[in-house]
Structures are given as C-alpha cells and as structure tokens.
C-alpha atoms as a PDB file:
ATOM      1  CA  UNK A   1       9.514  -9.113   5.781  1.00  0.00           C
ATOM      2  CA  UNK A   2       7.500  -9.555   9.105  1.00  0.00           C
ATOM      3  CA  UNK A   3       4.136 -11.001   8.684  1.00  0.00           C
ATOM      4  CA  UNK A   4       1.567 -12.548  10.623  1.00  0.00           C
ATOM      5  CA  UNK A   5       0.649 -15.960   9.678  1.00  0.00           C
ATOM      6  CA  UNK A   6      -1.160 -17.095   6.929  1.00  0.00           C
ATOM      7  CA  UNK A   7      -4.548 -18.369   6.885  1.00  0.00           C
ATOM      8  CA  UNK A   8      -4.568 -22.436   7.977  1.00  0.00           C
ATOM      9  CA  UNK A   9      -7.429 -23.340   5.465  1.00  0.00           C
ATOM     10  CA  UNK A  10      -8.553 -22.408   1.790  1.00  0.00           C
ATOM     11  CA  UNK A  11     -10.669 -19.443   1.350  1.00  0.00           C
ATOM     12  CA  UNK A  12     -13.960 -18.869   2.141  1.00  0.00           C
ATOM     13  CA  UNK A  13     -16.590 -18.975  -1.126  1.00  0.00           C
ATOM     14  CA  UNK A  14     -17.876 -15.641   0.525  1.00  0.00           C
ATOM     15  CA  UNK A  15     -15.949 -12.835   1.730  1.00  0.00           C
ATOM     16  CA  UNK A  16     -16.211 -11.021   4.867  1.00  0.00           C
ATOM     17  CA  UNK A  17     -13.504  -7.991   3.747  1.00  0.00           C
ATOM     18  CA  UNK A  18     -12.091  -7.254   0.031  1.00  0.00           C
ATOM     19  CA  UNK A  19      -8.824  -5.863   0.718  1.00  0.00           C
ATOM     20  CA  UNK A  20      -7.287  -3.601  -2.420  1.00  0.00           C
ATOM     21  CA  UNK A  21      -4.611  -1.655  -3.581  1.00  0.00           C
ATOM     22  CA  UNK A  22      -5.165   1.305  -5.556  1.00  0.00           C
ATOM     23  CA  UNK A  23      -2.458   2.107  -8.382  1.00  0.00           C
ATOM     24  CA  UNK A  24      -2.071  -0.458 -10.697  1.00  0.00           C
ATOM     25  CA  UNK A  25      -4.771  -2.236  -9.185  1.00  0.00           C
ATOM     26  CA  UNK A  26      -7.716  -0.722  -8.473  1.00  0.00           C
ATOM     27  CA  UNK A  27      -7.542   2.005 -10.552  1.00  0.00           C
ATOM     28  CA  UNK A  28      -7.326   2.906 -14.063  1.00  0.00           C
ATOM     29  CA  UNK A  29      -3.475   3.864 -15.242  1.00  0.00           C
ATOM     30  CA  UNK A  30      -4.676   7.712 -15.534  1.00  0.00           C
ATOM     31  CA  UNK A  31      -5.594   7.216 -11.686  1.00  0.00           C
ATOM     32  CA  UNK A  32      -9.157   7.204 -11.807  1.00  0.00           C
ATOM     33  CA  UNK A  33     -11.917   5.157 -10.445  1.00  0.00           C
ATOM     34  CA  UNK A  34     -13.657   3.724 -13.646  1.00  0.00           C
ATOM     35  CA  UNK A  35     -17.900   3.858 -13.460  1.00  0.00           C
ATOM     36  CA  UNK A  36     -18.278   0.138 -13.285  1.00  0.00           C
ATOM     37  CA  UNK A  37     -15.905  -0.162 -10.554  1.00  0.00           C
ATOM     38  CA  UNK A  38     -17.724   2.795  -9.017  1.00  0.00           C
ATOM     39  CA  UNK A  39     -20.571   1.049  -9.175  1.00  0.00           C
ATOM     40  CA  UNK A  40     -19.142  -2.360  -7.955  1.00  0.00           C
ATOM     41  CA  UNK A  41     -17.531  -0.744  -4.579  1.00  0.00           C
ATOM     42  CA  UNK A  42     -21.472   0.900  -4.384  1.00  0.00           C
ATOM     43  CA  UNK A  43     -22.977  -3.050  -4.684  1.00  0.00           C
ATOM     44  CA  UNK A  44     -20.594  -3.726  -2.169  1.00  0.00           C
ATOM     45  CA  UNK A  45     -21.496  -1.403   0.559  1.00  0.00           C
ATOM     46  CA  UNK A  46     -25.067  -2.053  -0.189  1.00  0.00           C
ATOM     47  CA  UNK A  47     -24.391  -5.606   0.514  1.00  0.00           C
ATOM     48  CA  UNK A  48     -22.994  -4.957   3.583  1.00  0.00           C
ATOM     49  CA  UNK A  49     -19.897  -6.067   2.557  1.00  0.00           C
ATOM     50  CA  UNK A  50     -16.690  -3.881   3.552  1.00  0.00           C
ATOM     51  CA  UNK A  51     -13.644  -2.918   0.888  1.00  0.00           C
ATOM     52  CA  UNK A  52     -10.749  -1.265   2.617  1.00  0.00           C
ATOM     53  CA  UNK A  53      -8.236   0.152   0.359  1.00  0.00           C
ATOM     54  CA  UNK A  54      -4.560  -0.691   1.321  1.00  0.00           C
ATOM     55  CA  UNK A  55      -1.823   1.618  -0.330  1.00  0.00           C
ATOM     56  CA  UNK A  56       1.767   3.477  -0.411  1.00  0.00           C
ATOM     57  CA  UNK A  57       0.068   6.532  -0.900  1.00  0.00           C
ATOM     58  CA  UNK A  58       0.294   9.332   1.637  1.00  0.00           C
ATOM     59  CA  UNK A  59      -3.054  10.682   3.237  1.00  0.00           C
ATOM     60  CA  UNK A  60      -2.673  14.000   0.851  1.00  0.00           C
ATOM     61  CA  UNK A  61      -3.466  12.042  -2.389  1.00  0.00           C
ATOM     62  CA  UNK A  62      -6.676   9.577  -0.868  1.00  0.00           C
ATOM     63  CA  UNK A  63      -9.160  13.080  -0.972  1.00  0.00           C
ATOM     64  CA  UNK A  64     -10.335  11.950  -4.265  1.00  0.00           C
ATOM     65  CA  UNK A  65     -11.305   8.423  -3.008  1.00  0.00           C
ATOM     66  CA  UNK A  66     -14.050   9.548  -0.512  1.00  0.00           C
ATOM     67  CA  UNK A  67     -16.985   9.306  -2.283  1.00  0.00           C
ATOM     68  CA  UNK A  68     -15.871   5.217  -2.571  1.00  0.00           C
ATOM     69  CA  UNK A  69     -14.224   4.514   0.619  1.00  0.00           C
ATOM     70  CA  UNK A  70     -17.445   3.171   2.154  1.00  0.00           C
ATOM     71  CA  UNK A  71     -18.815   3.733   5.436  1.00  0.00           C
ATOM     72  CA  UNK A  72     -16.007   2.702   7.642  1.00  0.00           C
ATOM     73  CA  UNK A  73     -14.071   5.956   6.096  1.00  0.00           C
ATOM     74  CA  UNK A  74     -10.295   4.982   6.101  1.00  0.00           C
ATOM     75  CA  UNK A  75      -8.063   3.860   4.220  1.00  0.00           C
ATOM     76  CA  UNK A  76      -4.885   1.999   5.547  1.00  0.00           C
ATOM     77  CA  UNK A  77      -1.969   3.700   3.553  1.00  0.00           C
ATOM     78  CA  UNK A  78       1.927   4.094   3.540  1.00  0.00           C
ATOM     79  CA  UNK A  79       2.075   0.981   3.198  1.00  0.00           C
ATOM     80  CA  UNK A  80       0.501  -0.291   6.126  1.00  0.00           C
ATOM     81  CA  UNK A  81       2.377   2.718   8.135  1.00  0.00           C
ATOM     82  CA  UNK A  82      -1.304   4.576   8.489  1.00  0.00           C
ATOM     83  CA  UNK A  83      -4.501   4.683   8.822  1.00  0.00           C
ATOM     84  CA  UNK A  84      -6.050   7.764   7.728  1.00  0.00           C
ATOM     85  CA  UNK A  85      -9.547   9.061   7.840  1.00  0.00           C
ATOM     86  CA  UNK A  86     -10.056   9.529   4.044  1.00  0.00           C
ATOM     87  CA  UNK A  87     -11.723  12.642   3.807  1.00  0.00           C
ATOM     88  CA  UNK A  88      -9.946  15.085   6.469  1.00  0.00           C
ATOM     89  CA  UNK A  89      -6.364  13.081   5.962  1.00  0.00           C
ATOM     90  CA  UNK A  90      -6.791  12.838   9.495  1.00  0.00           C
ATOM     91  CA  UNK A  91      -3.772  10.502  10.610  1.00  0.00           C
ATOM     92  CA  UNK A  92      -5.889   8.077  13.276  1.00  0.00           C
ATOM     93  CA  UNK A  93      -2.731   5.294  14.043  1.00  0.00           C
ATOM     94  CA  UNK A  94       0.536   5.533  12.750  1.00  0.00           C
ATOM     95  CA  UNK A  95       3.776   3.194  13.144  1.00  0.00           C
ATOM     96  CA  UNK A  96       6.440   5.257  11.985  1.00  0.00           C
ATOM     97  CA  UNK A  97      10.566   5.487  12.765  1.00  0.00           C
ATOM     98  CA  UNK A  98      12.210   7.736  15.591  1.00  0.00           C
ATOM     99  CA  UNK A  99      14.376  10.117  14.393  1.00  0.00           C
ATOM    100  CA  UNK A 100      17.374   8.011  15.334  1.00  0.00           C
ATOM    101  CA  UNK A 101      16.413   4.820  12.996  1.00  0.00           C
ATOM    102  CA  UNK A 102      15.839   7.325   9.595  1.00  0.00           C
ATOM    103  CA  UNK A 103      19.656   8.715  10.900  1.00  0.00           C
ATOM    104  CA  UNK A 104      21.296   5.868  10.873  1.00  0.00           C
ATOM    105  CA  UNK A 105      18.976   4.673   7.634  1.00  0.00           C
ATOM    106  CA  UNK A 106      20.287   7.750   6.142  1.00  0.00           C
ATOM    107  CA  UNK A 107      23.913   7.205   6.915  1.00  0.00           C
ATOM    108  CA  UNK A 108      23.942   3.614   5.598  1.00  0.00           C
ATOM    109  CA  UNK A 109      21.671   4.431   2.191  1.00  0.00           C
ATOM    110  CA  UNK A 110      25.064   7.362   1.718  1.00  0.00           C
ATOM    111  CA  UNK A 111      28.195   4.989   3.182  1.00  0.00           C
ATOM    112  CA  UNK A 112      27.491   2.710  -0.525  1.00  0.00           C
ATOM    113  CA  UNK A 113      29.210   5.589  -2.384  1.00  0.00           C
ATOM    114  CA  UNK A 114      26.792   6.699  -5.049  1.00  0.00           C
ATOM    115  CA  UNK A 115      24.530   9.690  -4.816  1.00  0.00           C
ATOM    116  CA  UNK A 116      21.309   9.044  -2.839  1.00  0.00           C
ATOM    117  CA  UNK A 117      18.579  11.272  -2.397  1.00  0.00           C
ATOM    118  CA  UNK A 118      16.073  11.118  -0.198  1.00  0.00           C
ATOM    119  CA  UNK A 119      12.594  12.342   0.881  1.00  0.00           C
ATOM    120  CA  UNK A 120      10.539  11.355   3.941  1.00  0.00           C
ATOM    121  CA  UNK A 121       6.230  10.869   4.538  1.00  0.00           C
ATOM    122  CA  UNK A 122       5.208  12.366   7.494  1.00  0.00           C
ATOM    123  CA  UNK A 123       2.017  13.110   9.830  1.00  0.00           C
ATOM    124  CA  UNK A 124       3.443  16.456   9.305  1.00  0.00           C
ATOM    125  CA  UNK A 125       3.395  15.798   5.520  1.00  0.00           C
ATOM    126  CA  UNK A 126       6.104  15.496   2.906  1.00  0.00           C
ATOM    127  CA  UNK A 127       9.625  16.449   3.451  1.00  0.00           C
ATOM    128  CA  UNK A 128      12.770  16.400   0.667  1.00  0.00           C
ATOM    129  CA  UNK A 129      16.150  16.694  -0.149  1.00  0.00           C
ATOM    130  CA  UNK A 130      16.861  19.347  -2.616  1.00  0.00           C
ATOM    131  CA  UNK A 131      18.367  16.794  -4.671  1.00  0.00           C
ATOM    132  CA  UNK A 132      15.170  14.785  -4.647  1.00  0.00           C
ATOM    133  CA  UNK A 133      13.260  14.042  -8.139  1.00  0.00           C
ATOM    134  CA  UNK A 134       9.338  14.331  -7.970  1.00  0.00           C
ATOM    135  CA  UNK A 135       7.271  13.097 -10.750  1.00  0.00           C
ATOM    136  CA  UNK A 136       4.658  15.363  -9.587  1.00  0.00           C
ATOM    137  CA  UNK A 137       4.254  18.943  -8.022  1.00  0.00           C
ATOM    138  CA  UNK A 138       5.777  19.436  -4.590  1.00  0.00           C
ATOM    139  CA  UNK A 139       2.660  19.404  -2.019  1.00  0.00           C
ATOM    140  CA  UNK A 140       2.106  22.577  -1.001  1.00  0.00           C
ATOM    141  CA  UNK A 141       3.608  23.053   2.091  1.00  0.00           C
ATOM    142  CA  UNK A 142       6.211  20.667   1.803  1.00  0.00           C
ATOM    143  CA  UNK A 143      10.064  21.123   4.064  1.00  0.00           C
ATOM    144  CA  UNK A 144      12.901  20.910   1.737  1.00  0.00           C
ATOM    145  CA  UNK A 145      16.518  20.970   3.479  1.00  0.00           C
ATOM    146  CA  UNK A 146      20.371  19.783   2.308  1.00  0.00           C
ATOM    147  CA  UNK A 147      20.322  16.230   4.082  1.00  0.00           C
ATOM    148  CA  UNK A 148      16.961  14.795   5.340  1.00  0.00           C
ATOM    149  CA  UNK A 149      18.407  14.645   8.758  1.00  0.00           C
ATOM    150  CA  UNK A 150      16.920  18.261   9.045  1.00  0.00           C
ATOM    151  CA  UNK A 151      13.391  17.389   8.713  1.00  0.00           C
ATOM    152  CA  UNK A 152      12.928  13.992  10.775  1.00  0.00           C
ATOM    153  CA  UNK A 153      10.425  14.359  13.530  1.00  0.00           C
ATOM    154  CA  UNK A 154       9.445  11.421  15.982  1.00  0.00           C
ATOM    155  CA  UNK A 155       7.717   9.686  13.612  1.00  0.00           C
ATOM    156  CA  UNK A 156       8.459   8.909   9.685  1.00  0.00           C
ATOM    157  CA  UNK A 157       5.983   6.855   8.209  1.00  0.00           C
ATOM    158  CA  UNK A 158       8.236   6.008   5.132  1.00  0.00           C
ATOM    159  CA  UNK A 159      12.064   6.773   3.853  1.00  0.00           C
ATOM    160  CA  UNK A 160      11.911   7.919   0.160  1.00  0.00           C
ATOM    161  CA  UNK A 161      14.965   6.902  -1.676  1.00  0.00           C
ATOM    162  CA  UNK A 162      16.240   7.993  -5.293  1.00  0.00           C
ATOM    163  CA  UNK A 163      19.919   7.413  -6.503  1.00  0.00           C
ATOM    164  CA  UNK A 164      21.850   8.936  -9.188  1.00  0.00           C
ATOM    165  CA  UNK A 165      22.936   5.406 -10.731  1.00  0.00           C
ATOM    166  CA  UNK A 166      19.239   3.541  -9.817  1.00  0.00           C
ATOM    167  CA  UNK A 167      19.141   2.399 -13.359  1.00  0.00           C
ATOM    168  CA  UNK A 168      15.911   1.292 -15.491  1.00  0.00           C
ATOM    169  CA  UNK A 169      16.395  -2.678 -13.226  1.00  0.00           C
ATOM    170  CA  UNK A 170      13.840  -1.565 -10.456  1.00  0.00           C
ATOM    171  CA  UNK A 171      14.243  -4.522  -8.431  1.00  0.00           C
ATOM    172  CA  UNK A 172      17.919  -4.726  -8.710  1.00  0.00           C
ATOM    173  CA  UNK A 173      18.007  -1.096  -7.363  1.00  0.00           C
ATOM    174  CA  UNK A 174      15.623  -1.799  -4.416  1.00  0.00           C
ATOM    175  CA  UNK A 175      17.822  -5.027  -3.692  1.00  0.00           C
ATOM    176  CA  UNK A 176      20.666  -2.850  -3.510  1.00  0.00           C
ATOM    177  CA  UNK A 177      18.540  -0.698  -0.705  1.00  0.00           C
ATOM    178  CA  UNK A 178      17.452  -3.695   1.020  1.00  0.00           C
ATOM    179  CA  UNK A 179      21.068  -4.747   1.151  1.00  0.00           C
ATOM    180  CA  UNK A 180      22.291  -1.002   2.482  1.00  0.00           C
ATOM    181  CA  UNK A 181      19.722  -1.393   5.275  1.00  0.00           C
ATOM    182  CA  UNK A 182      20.751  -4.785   6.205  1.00  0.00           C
ATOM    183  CA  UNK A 183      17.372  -5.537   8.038  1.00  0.00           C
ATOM    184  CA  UNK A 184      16.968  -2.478   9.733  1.00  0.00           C
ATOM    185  CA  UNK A 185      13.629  -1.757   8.065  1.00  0.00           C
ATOM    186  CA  UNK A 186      11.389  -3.074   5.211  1.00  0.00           C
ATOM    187  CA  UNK A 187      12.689  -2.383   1.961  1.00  0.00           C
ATOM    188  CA  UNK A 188      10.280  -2.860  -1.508  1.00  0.00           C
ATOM    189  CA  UNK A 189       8.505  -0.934  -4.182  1.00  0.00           C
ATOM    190  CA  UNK A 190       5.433  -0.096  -5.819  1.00  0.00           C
ATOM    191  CA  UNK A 191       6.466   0.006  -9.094  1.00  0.00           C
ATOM    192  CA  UNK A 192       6.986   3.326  -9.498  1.00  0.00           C
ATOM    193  CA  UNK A 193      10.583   3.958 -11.679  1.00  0.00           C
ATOM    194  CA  UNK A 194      13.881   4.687  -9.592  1.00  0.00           C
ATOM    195  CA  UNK A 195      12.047   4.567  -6.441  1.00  0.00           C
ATOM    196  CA  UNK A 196      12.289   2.161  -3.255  1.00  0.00           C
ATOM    197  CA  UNK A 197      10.438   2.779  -0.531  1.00  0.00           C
ATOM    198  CA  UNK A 198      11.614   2.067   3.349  1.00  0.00           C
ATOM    199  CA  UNK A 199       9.266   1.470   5.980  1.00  0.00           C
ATOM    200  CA  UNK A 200       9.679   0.736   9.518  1.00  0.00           C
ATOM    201  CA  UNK A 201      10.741  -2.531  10.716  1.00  0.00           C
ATOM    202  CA  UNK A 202       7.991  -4.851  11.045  1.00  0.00           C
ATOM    203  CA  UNK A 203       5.383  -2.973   9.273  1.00  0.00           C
ATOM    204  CA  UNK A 204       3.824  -3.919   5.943  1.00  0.00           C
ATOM    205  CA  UNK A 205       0.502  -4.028   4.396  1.00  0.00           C
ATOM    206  CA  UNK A 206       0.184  -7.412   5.816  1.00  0.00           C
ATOM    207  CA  UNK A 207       0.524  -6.449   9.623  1.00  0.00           C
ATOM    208  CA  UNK A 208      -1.810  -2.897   8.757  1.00  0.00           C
ATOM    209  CA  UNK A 209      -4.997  -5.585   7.553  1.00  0.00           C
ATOM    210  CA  UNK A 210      -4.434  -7.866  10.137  1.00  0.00           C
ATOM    211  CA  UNK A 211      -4.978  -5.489  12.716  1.00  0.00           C
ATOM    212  CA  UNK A 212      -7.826  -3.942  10.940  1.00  0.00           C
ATOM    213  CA  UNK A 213      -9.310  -6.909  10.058  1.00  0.00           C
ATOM    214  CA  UNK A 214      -9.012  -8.147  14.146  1.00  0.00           C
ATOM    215  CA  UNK A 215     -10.714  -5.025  15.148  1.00  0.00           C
ATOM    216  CA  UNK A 216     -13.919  -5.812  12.734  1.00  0.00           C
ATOM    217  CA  UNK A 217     -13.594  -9.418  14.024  1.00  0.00           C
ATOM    218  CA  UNK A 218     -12.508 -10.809  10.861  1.00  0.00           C
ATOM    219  CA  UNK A 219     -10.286 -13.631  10.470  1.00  0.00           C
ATOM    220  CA  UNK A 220      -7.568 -14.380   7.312  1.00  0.00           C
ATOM    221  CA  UNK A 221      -9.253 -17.208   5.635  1.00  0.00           C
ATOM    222  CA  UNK A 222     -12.405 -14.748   5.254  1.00  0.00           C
ATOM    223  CA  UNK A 223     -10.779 -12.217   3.561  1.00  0.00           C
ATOM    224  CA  UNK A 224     -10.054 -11.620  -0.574  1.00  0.00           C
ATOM    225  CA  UNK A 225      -6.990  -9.050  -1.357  1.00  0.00           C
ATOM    226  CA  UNK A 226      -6.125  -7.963  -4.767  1.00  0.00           C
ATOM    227  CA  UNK A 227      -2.723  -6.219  -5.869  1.00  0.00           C
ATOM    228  CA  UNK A 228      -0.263  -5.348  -8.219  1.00  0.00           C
ATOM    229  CA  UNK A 229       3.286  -4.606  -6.999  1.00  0.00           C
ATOM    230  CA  UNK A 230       5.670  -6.356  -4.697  1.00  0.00           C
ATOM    231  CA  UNK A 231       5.003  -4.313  -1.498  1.00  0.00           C
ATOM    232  CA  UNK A 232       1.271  -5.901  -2.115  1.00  0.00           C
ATOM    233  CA  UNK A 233       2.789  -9.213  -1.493  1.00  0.00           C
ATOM    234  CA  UNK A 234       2.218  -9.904   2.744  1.00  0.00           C
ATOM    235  CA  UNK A 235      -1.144  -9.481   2.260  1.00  0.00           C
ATOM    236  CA  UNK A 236      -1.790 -11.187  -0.788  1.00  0.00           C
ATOM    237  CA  UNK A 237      -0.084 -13.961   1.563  1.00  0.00           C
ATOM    238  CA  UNK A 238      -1.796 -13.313   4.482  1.00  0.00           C
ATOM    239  CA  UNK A 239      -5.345 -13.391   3.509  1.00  0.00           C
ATOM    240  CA  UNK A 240      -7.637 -16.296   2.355  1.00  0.00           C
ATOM    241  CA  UNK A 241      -7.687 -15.304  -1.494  1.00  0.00           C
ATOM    242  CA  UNK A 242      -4.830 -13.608  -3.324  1.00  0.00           C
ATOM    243  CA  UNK A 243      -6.176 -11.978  -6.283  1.00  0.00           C
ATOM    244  CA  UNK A 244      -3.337 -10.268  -8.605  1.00  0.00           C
ATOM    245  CA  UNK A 245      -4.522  -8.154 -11.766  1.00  0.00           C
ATOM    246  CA  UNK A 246      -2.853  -9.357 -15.200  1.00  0.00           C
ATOM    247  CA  UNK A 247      -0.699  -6.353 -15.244  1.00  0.00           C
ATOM    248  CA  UNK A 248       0.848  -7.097 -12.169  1.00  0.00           C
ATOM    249  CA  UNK A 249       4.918  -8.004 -11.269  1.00  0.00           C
ATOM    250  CA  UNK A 250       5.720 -11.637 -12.339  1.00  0.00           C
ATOM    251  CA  UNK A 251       6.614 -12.671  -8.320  1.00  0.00           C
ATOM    252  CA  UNK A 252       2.610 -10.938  -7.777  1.00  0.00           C
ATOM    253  CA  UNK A 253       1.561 -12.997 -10.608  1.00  0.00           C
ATOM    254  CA  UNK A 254       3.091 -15.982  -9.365  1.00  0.00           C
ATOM    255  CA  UNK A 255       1.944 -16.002  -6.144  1.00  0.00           C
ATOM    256  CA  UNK A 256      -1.637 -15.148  -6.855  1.00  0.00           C
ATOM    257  CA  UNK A 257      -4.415 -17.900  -6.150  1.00  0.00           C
ATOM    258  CA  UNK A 258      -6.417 -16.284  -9.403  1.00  0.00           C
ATOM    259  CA  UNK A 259      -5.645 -13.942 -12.136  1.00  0.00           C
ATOM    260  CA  UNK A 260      -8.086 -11.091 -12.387  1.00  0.00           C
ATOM    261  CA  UNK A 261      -8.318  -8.957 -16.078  1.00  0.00           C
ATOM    262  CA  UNK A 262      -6.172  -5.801 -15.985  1.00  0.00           C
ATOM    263  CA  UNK A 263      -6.377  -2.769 -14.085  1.00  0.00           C
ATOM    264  CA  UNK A 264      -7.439  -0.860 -17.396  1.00  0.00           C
ATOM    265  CA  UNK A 265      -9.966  -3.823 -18.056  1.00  0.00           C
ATOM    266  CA  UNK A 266     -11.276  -3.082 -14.740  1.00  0.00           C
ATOM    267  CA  UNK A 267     -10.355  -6.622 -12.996  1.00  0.00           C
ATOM    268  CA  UNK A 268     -10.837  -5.530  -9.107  1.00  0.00           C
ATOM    269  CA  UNK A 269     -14.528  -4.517 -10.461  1.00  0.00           C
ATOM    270  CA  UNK A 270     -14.852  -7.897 -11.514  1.00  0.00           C
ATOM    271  CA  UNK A 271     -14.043  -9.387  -8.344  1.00  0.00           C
ATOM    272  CA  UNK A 272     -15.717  -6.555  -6.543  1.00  0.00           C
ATOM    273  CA  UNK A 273     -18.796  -7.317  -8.237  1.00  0.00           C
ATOM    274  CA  UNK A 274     -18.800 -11.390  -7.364  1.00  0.00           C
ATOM    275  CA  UNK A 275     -17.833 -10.585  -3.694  1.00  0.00           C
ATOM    276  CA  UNK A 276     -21.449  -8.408  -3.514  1.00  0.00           C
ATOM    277  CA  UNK A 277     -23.277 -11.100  -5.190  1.00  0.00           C
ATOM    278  CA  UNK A 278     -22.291 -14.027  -2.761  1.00  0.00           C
ATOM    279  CA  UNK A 279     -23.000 -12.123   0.372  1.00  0.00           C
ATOM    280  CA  UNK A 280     -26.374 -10.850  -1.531  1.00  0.00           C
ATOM    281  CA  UNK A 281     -26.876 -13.936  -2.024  1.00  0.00           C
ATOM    282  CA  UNK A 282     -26.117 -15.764   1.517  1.00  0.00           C
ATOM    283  CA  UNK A 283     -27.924 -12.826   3.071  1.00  0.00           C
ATOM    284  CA  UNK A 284     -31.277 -14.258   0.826  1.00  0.00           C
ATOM    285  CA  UNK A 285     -30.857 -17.869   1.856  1.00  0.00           C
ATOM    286  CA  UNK A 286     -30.861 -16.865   5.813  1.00  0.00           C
END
C-alpha cells in the first residue's frame, strides 16, 4: 500500500497533531464518546493542541462527532478517501475511482466464481446491490440496483465487498480481494465481519494525514496516531508515535511503538490527556 515516508527520527516528547481512529479506537464498543474522553479531546483544544479523527466511516455517520471534532471541523474519513466538514457532511476533497476503475474492479471481484456483492460510498451517498448485507438500516436515500455498475458516478470513494463464502477468517477473505484486484486499488479492513473494503489506488489513511498535516505545517516525527484495525496501519507507520489500543489486530499490536488500555478502558483518553499536558506544559515554560 502507497505511503509516504516515514518519519527519519524518534518522536517528539510533545505532539503537534493526535491523529485517531474512531471504532475500536476511540470510541466505546456501543459507539459512543465516553465523558473522560470527552473531556480529554476538550483539554486538548484548550491547549491548543489539534486531534483530527481519521476513519472508514462515510460523512453520514460523523454528525454525532461535532460537538468533539475541535475547531478545525473535519474529519478525514473513507479511509483517507475524504475530508468532510463534520457537521454539514459537506464533502471538501475527495480522491475517489472513475467509473471505469470500479467496472473493471467489479468484473474481477465476479470472474473468482463465488457470489460477490457489492455496495459503493459516494459524495452522492451510499449505493447497493440488492444482494448486499447491511448490519444497519439502509441510509435514507440510498440507490439500490442489480449490479453496482448502475450506480457508479465519477467518483467512488470506496468499493464495498461481501461474498457468499467470506467465511468467519476476515483476513483470509480480504487476502482473497486483494488478490482479485491484483494491485489495482487498496484492499484492507476495519474489522468489521465479512467485509473488505477497496479504495482507490494510492490512497490510505496515511497519504489523507500527510496532506493534512502539510497544510497545518506539521511534519511526521511531530505527530502521535492511535488505531485499531489494519487499514489504521500507514499511518500508525507514517507518523512519529504509533499508539495501538490493547484490543487492537495482532499485526496493529505488533507494530505499535506503545500499547494504550482498551477502547472500553478508554486508552485514546489516556493518551489524549498526556498530549494536553505536555503542550500545557511547554506553553508555561516559554
């Protein structure tokens, strides 16, 4: 997967950016943001200290997260296919897939001879096969058609894909996508069961921070990221720190610089909470 260099030092002792993922991470395994990590993302903006969330989710499910974004306002989501003003879902730079790549995506995910079904994220919003499985309501609004092929616009921001014979193995299954698309587009998962996720070729969480992080004049080494799932793994490789909560995959785990407690033992709040106490604390010794 395409990534922009690492950092050439350690990490810094005081952050200039915390960088976070949200399920399995950030949040609590009922989805919600717990009061002390309320409160830490609050010491952080009053330390002047930016958190950016960095996510697979679509713009439709960040409303709930506006009230902690902080003052910047986005979130960089899809994994690292978007970044969305948090509280309109106002798409403000996308990288997505012509209609052309998700064909021939398509065509390849079908030509391995079991029964794939696949769904699509959008600027337009969500679009399915009827043959899709949700684990949730469909959005309101949503386009569902025969073959996704009917639904493609210009841009796809990420290729949903399902299978019939996925099995409870999910990185075996998502190998077996990766291998279907050849290197055609990023293939991984965020840990969600029977469910790989295909974005386009080049992008990844890793490539959506380091732009960010350019534009705020921030450089790798300076940054701390925190995840759970294997599509959190360029950025936990591109930035200074890697930070991986205890419930985390093993190859997350094992290529964390530091451990943090669980998500459910809110383990970004700890971290959250040191990163606003050592820029609090540099800002006193100026």
């Amino acid at each position: 997967m395409t990534a922009p260099a690492a950092a050439p030092s350690g990490p810094t002792s005081v952050p200039s950016l915390v960088a976070t993922d949200l399920d399995g991470t950030l949040l609590r395994s009922d989805g919600t943001v717990s009061a002390r990590t309320a409160a830490a993302l609050a010491a952080c903006a009053a330390a002047g200290l930016a958190v950016v969330f960095v996510t697979a989710r679509p713009p439709r499910w960040l409303a709930d997260l506006a009230p902690h974004v902080g003052p910047h306002g986005v979130a960089l989501c899809l994994n690292g296919a978007a970044v969305v003003q948090v509280a309109t879902g106002r798409v403000l730079d996308e990288r997505g897939m012509s209609a052309p790549q998700v064909t021939e995506l398509a065509r390849r995910l079908r030509a391995g001879g079991s029964a794939v079904h696949l769904a699509v994220e959008r600027a337009a919003g969500f679009a399915a096969e009827r043959g899709y499985r949700l684990g949730h309501a469909v959005p309101p609004g949503s386009v569902l058609v025969d073959r996704i092929e009917e639904a493609v616009t210009s841009s796809t921001l990420k290729l949903l894909v399902r299978a019939d014979d996925s099995g409870p193995d999910l990185d075996a299954f998502v190998g077996r996508v990766a291998a279907a698309v050849d290197g055609l587009a990023e293939v991984s998962h965020s840990g969600a069961a029977g469910l790989a996720e295909i974005a386009p070729p080049g992008v990844s969480k890793a490539g959506a921070l380091a732009r960010w992080s350019a534009s705020r004049h921030v450089v790798p080494r300076d940054v701390w990221a925190a995840g759970d799932a294997p599509n959190d793994l360029p950025m936990l490789r591109w930035a200074g720190l890697a930070c991986a909560v205890a419930n985390a995959h093993p190859a997350v785990l094992a290529a964390a610089d530091r451990v943090l407690p669980a998500n459910d033992d809110d383990g970004v709040a700890v971290l959250l909470e040191e990163a606003a106490r050592a820029v609090a604390g540099l800002g006193s010794s100026r």
